[in-house]
Protein backbone atom coordinates (compact mmCIF):
# COMPACT_ATOMS: atom_id res chain seq x y z
CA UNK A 1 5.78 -24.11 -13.89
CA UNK A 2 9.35 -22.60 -14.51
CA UNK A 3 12.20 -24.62 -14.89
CA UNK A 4 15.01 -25.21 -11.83
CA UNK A 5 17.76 -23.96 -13.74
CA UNK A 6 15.97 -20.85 -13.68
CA UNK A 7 14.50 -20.71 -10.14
CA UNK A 8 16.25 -19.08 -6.93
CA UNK A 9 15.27 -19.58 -3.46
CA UNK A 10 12.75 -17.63 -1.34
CA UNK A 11 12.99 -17.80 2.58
CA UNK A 12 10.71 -17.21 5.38
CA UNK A 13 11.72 -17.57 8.76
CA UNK A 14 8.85 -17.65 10.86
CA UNK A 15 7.31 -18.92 14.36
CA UNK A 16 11.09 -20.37 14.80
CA UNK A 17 10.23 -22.63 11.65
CA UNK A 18 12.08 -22.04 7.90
CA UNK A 19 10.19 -22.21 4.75
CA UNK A 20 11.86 -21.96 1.35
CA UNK A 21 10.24 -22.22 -2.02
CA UNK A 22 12.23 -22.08 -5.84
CA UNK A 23 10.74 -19.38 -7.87
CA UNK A 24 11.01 -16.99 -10.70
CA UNK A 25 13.46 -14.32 -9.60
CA UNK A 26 12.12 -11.47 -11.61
CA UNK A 27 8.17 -12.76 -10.80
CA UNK A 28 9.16 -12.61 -7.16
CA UNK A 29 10.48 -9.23 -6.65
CA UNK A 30 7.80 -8.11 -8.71
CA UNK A 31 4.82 -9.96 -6.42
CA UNK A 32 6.86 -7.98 -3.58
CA UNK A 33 6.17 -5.02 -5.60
CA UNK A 34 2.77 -5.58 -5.41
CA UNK A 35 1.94 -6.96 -8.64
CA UNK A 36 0.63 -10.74 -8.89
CA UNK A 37 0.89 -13.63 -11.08
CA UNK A 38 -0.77 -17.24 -11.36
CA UNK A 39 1.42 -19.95 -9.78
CA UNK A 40 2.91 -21.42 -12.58
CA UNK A 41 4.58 -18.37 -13.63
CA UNK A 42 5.98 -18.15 -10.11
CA UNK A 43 6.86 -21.17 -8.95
CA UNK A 44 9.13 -24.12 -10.01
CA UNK A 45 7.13 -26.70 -7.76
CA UNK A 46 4.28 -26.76 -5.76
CA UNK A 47 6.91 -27.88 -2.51
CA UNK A 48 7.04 -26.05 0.66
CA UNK A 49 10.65 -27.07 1.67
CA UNK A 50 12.81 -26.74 5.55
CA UNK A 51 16.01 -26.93 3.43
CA UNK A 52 15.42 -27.02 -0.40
CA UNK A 53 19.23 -27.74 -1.14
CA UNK A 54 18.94 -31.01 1.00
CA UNK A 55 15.40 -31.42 -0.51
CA UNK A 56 14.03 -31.59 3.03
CA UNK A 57 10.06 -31.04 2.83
CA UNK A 58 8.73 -29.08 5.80
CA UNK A 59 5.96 -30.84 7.84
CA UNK A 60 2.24 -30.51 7.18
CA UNK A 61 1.66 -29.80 10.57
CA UNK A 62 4.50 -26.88 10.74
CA UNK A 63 2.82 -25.68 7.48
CA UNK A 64 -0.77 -25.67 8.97
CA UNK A 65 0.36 -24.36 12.15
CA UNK A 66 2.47 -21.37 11.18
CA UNK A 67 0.39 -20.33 7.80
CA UNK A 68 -3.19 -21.33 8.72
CA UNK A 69 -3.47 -23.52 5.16
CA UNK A 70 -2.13 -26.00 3.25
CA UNK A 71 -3.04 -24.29 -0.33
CA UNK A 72 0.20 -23.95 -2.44
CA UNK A 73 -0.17 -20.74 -4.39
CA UNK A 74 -1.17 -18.92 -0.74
CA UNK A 75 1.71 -20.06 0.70
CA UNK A 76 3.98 -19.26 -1.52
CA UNK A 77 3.10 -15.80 -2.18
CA UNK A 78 3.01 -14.94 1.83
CA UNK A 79 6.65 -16.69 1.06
CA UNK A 80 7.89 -14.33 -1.46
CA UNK A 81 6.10 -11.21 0.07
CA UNK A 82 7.12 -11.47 3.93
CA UNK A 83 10.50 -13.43 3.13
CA UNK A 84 13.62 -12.97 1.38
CA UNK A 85 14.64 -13.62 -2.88
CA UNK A 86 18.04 -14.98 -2.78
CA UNK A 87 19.32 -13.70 -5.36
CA UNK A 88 23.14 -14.31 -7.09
CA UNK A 89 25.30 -11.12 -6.81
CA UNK A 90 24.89 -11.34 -11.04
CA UNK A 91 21.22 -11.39 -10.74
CA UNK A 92 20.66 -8.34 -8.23
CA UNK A 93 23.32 -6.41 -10.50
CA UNK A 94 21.67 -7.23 -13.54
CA UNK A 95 18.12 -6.61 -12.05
CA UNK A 96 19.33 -2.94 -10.67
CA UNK A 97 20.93 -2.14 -14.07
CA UNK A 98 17.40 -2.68 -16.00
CA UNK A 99 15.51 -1.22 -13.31
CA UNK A 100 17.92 1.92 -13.44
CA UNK A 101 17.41 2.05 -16.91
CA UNK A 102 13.89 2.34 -16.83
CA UNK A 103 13.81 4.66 -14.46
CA UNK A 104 15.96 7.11 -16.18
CA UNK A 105 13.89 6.58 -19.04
CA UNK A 106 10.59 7.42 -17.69
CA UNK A 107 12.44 10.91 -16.28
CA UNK A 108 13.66 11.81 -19.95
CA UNK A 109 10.10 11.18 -21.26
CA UNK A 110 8.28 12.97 -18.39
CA UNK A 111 11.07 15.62 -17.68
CA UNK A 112 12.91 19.04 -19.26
CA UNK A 113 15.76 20.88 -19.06
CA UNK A 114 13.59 23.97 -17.24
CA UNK A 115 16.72 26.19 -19.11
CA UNK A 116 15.48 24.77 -22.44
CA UNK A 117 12.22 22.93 -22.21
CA UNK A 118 13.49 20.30 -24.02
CA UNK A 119 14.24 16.99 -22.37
CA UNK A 120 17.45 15.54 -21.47
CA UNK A 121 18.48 12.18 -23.23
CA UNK A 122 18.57 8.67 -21.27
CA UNK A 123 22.48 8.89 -21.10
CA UNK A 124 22.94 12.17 -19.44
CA UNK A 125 20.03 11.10 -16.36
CA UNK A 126 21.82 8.22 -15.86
CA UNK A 127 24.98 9.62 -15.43
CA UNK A 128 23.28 11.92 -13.20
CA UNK A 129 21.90 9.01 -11.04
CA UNK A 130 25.42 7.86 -10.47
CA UNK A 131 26.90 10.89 -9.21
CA UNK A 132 24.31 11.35 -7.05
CA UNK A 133 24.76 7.85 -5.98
CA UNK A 134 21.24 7.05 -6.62
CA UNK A 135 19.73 4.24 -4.60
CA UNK A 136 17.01 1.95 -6.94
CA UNK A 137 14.94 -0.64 -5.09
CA UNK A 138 14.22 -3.52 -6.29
CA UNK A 139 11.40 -4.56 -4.16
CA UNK A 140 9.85 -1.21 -5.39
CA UNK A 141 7.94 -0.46 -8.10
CA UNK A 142 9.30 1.88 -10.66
CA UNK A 143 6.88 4.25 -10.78
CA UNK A 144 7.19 4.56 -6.84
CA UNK A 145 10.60 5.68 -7.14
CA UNK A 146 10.34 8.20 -9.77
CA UNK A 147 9.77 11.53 -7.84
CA UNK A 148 12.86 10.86 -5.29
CA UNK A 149 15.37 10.26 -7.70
CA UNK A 150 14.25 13.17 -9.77
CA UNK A 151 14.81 14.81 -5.87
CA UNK A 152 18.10 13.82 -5.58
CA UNK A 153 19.47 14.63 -9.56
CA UNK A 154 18.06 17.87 -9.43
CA UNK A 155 21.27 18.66 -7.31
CA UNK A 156 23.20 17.82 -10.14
CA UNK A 157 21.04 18.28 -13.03
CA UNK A 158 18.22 21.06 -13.31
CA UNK A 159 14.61 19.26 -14.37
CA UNK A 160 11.01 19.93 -13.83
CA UNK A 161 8.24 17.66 -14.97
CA UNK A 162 5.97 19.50 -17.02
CA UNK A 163 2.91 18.70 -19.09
CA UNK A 164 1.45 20.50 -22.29
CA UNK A 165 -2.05 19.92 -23.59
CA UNK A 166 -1.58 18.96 -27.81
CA UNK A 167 -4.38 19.74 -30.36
CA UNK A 168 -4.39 17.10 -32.67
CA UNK A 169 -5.92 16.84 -36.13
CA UNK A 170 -5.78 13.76 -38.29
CA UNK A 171 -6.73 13.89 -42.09
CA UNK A 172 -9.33 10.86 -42.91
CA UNK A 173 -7.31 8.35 -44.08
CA UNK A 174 -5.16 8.03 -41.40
CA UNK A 175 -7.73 8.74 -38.71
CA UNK A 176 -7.79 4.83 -37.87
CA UNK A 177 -4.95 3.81 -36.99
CA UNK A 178 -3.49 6.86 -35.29
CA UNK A 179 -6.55 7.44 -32.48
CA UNK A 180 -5.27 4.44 -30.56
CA UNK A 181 -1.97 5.33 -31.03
CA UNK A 182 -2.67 9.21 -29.39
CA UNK A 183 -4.86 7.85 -26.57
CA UNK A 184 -1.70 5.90 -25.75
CA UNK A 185 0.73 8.83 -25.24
CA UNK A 186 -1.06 10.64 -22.50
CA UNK A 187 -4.91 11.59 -21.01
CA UNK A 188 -6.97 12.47 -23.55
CA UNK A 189 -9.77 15.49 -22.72
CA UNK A 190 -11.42 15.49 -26.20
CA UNK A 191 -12.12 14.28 -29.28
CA UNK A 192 -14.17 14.33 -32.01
CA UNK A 193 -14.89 12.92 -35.65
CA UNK A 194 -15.64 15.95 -37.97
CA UNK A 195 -17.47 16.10 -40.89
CA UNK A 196 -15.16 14.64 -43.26
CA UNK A 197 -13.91 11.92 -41.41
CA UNK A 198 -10.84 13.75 -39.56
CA UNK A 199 -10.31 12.50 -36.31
CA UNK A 200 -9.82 15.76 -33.83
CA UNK A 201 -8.29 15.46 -30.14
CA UNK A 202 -6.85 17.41 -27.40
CA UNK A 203 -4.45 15.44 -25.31
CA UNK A 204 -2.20 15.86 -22.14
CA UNK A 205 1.23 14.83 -22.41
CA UNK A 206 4.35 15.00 -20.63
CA UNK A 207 6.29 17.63 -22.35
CA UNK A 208 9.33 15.48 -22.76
CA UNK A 209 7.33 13.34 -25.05
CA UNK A 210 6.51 16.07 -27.79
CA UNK A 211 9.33 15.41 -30.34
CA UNK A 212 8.50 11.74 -29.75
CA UNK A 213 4.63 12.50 -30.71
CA UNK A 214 5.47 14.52 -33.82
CA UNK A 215 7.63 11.93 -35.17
CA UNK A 216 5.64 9.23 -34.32
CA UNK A 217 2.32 10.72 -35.93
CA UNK A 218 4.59 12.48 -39.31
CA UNK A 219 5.58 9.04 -39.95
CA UNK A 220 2.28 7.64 -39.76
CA UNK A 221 0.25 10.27 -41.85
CA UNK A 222 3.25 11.08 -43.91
CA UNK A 223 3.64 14.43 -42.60
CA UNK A 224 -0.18 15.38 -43.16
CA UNK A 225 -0.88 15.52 -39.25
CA UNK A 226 -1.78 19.19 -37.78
CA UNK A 227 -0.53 19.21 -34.07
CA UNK A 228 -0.53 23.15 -32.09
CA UNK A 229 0.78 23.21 -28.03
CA UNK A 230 -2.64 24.39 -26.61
CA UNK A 231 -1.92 27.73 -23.93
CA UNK A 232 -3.93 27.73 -20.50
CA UNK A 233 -5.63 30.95 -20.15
C-alpha cells in the first residue's frame, strides 16, 4: 500500500450515494488512461469511505447495492475510472508540466523540420505548444495526444513525421550487445548473422531519431559501425 501523506482523494458520486477512496495520484490518472496496476500500488487502504476527511466508512449495503460487490480492488478502480482525482493545484501543474514534456519529446524524436529534414530540439516544440496554447490531458495517454498537438503547432512551426529505413552492419565483436539495442529504436524488417559473425539489419525509424542512432551505435563499436539511409524504389 502507499503511504497517506502521499495519497489524494478519488470521488464517485453515484445512485445519489458518495464514495471516496485515497490513492496514488499519478497511478490514478494513469488507470484512467487505461493502464492498470495491482492494488497496493494504487491504493492507501482497502476503505471505501462516504467522507474520508471525517473518516466516515460508507455502508456495506450502499456498497453492494450501487457497485454489485464488495471486492476492494474492483471497487476502487470503477472509483478512479468513472470518478474524479482530486488533485492540489501543485499536483495538476506539476503533472501537466511532465506530461508536456514528454510529449514534446516524442514530436522531436518522431518529427523534422520538412525545410531541413532534421528535427527540431525539445525547447523550440515546447515553445511552440505554448503559443499555440496547447491543451495536454491528463486523463489521456500520451501517445493519444501526439497527432493533435503536432495539428495545432504546425500553425506555428512547419513538421512532418517521417520515417527512413537504416541498413545496419555491426563488426563481430560488437554484434552482442548492439542487436538489442537496434531492435529498440524502431521495427526491424531484417536481419541476419553473416559469415564472420557481423550482425546485419534493416530497420525503420523515425527520421528524427537518426543522429541519435549514429551516436548511440559510434559510441558503442567505437566508430566501426556501417549505417546507409536505405531509398524506396
Amino acid at each position: 500500500m502507499i503511504s497517506l501523506e502521499k495519497a489524494v482523494i478519488a470521488r464517485l458520486n453515484k445512485s445519489g450515494k458518495r464514495f471516496e477512496v485515497l490513492v496514488d495520484p499519478v497511478k490514478a490518472l494513469e488507470i484512467k488512461a487505461g493502464k492498470d496496476f495491482p492494488l497496493d500500488d494504487i491504493a492507501a487502504s482497502t476503505e471505501i469511505f462516504e467522507d474520508s476527511k471525517k473518516g466516515l466508512r460508507a455502508s456495506e449495503e450502499d456498497i453492494n447495492s450501487v457497485f454489485g460487490t464488495n471486492n476492494p480492488e474492483a471497487i476502487i478502480k470503477i472509483i478512479i475510472k468513472d470518478g474524479d482525482v482530486q488533485l492540489t493545484t501543485e499536483q495538476r501543474n506539476q503533472m501537466i508540466e511532465e506530461k508536456t514534456k514528454a510529449i514534446a519529446n516524442i514530436i522531436s524524436r518522431r518529427g523534422v523540420n520538412p525545410q531541413t529534414n532534421l528535427p527540431h530540439p525539445m525547447e523550440r516544440i515546447l515553445r511552440a505548444m505554448q503559443e499555440a496554447k496547447v491543451k495536454v490531458d491528463l486523463e489521456k495517454r500520451t501517445e493519444e495526444q501526439i497527432e493533435r498537438i503536432q495539428r495545432e503547432i504546425q500553425i506555428i512551426l512547419p513538421i512532418k513525421f517521417e520515417k527512413v529505413k537504416l541498413a545496419i552492419k555491426i563488426p563481430p565483436q560488437f554484434a552482442g550487445k548492439c542487436s538489442s539495442v537496434i531492435r529498440s529504436f524502431g521495427s526491424l524488417s531484417k536481419e541476419e548473422w553473416a559469415s564472420d559473425g557481423s550482425y546485419i539489419s534493416l530497420i525503420e525509424v523515425s527520421a528524427g531519431i537518426q543522429q541519435e542512432i549514429y551516436d548511440r551505435l559510434n559510441s558503442l563499436t567505437h566508430g566501426q559501425v556501417e549505417v546507409k539511409v536505405v531509398k524506396n524504389k
